[in-house]
N, C-alpha and C. Protein backbone atom coordinates (compact mmCIF):
# COMPACT_ATOMS: atom_id res chain seq x y z
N UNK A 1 3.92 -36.13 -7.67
CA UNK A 1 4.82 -35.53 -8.64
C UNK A 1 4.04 -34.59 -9.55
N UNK A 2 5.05 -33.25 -9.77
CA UNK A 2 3.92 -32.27 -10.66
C UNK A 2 4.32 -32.51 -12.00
N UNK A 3 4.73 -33.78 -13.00
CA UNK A 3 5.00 -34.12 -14.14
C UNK A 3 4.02 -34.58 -14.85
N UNK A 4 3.87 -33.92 -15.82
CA UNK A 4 2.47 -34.05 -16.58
C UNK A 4 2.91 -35.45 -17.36
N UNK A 5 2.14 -36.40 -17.50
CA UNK A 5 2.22 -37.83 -17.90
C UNK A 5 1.82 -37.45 -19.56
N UNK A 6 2.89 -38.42 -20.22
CA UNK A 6 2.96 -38.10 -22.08
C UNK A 6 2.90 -39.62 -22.17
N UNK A 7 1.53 -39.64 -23.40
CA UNK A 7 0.77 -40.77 -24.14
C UNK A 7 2.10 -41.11 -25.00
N UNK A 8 2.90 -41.99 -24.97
CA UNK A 8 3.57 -42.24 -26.16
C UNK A 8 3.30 -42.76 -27.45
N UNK A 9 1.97 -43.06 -26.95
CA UNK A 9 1.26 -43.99 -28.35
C UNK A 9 1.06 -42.79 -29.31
N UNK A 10 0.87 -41.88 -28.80
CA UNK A 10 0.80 -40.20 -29.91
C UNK A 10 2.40 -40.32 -30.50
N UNK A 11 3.18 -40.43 -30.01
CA UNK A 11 4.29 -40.21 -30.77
C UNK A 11 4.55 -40.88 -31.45
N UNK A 12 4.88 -42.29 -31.56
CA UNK A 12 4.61 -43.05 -31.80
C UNK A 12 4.00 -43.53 -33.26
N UNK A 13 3.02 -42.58 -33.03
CA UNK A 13 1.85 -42.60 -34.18
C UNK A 13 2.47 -41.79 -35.29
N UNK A 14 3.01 -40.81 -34.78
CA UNK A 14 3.42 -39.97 -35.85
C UNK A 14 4.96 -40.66 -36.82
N UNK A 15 5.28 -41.36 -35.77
CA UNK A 15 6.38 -42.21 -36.48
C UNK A 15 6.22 -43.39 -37.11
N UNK A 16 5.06 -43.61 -37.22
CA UNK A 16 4.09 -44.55 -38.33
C UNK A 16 3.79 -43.79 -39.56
N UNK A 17 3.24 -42.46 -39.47
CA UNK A 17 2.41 -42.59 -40.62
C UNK A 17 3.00 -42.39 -41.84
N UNK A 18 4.34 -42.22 -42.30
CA UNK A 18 4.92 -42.37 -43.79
C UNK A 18 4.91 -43.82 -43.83
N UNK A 19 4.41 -44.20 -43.07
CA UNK A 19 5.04 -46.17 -43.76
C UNK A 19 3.17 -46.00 -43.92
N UNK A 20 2.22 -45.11 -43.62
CA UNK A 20 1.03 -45.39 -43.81
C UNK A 20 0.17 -44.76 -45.30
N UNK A 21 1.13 -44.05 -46.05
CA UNK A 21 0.79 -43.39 -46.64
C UNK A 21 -0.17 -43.31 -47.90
N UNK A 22 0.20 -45.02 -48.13
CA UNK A 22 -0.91 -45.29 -49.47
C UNK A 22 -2.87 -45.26 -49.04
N UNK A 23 -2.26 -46.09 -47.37
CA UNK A 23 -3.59 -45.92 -46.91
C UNK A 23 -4.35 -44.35 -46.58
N UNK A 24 -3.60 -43.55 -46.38
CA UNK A 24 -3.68 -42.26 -46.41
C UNK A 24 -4.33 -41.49 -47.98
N UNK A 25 -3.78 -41.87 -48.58
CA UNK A 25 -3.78 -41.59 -49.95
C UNK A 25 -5.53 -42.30 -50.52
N UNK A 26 -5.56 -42.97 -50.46
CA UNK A 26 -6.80 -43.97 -50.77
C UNK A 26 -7.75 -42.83 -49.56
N UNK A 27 -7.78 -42.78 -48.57
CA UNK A 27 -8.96 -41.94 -47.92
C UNK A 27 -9.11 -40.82 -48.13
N UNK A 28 -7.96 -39.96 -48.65
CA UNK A 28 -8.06 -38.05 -48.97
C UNK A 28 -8.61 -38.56 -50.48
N UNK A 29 -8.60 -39.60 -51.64
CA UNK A 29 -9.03 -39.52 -52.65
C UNK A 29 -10.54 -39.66 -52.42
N UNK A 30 -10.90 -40.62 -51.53
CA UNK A 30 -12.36 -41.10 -51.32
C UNK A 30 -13.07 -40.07 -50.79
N UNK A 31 -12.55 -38.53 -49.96
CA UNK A 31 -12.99 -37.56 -49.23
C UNK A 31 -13.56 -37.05 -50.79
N UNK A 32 -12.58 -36.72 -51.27
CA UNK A 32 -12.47 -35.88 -52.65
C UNK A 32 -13.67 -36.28 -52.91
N UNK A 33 -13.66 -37.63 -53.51
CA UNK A 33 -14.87 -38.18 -54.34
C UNK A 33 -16.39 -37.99 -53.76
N UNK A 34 -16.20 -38.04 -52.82
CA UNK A 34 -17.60 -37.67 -52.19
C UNK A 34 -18.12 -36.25 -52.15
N UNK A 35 -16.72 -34.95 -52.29
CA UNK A 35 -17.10 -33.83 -51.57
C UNK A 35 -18.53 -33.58 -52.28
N UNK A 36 -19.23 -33.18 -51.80
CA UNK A 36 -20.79 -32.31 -51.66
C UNK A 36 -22.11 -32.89 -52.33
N UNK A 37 -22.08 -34.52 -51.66
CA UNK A 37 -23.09 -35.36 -51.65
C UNK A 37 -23.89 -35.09 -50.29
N UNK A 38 -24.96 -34.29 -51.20
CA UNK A 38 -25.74 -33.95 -50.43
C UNK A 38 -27.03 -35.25 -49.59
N UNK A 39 -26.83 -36.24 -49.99
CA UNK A 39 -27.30 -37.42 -49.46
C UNK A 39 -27.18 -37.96 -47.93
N UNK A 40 -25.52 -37.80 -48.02
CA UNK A 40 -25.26 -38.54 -46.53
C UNK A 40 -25.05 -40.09 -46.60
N UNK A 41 -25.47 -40.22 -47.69
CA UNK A 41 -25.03 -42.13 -47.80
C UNK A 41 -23.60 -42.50 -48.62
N UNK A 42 -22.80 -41.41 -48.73
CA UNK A 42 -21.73 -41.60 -49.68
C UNK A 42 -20.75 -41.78 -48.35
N UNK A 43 -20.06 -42.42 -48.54
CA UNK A 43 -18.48 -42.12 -47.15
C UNK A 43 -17.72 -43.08 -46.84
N UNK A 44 -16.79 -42.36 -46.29
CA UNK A 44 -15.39 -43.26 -46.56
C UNK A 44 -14.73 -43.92 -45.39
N UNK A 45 -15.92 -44.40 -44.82
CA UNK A 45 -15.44 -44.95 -43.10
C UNK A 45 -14.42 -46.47 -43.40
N UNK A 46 -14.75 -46.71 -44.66
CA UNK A 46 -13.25 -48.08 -44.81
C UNK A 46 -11.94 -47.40 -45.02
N UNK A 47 -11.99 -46.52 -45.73
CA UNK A 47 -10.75 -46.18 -45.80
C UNK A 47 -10.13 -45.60 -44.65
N UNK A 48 -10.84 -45.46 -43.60
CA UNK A 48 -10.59 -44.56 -42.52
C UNK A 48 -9.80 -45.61 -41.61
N UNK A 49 -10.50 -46.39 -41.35
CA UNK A 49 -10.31 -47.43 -40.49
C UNK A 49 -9.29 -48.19 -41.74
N UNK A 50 -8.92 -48.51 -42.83
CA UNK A 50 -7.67 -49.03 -43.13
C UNK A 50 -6.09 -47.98 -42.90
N UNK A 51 -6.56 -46.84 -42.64
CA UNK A 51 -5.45 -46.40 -42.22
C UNK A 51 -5.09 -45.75 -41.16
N UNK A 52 -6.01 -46.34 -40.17
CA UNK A 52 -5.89 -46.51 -38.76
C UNK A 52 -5.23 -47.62 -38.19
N UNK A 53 -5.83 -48.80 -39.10
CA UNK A 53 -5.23 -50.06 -38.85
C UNK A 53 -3.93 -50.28 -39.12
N UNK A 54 -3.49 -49.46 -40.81
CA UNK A 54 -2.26 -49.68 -40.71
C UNK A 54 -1.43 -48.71 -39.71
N UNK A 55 -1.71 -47.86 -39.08
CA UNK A 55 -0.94 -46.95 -38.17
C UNK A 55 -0.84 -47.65 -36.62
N UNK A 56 -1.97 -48.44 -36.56
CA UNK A 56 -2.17 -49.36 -35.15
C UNK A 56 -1.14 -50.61 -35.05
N UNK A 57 -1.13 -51.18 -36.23
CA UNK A 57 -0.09 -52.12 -36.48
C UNK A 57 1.25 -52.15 -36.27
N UNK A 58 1.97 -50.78 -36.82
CA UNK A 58 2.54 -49.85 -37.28
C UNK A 58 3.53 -49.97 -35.54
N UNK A 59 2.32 -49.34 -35.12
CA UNK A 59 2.62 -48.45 -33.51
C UNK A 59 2.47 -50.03 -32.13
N UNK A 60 2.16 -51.19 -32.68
CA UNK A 60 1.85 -51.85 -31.52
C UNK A 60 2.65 -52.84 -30.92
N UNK A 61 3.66 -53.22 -31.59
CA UNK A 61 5.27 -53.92 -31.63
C UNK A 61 6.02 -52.89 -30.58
N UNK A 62 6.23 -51.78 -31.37
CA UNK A 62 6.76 -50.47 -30.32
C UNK A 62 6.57 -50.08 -28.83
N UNK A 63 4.92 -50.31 -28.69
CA UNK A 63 4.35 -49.70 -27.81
C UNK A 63 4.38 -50.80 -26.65
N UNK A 64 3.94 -52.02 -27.24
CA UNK A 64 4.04 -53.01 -26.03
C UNK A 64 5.25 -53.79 -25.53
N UNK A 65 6.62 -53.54 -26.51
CA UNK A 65 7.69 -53.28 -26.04
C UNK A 65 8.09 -52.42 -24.98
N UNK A 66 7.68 -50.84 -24.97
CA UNK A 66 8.11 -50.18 -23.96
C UNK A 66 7.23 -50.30 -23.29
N UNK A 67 6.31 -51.19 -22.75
CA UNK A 67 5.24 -51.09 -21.72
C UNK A 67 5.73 -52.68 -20.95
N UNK A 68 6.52 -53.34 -21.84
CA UNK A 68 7.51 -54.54 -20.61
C UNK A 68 8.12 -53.62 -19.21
């Protein structure tokens, strides 16, 4: 078949992220706070991964529903 195969977990995702938004919010502030530490030891890999997690959460009820 010449049908190009679509990730639904992308869509999916995007229909998560207003319910993700505080976690969103908390990582663009922590970007902020860091901008132009010239160090390299400043960064915001928790906040990253908390609003991944909440988007994973979010998306994984959905996803393994339509994958029955």
């Amino acid at each position: 078949s010449d049908e190009e195969v679509v990730d639904p977990k992308a869509t999916m995702e995007v229909t998560c992220k207003p319910k993700c938004v505080r976690q969103l919010k908390d990582y663009q502030a922590c970007t902020r706070r860091i901008e132009g530490d010239e160090s390299g030891s400043k960064h915001c890999t928790g906040q990253y991964f908390d609003y991944w997690q909440c988007i994973d959460k979010c998306v994984a009820p959905k996803l393994f529903e339509k994958l029955k």
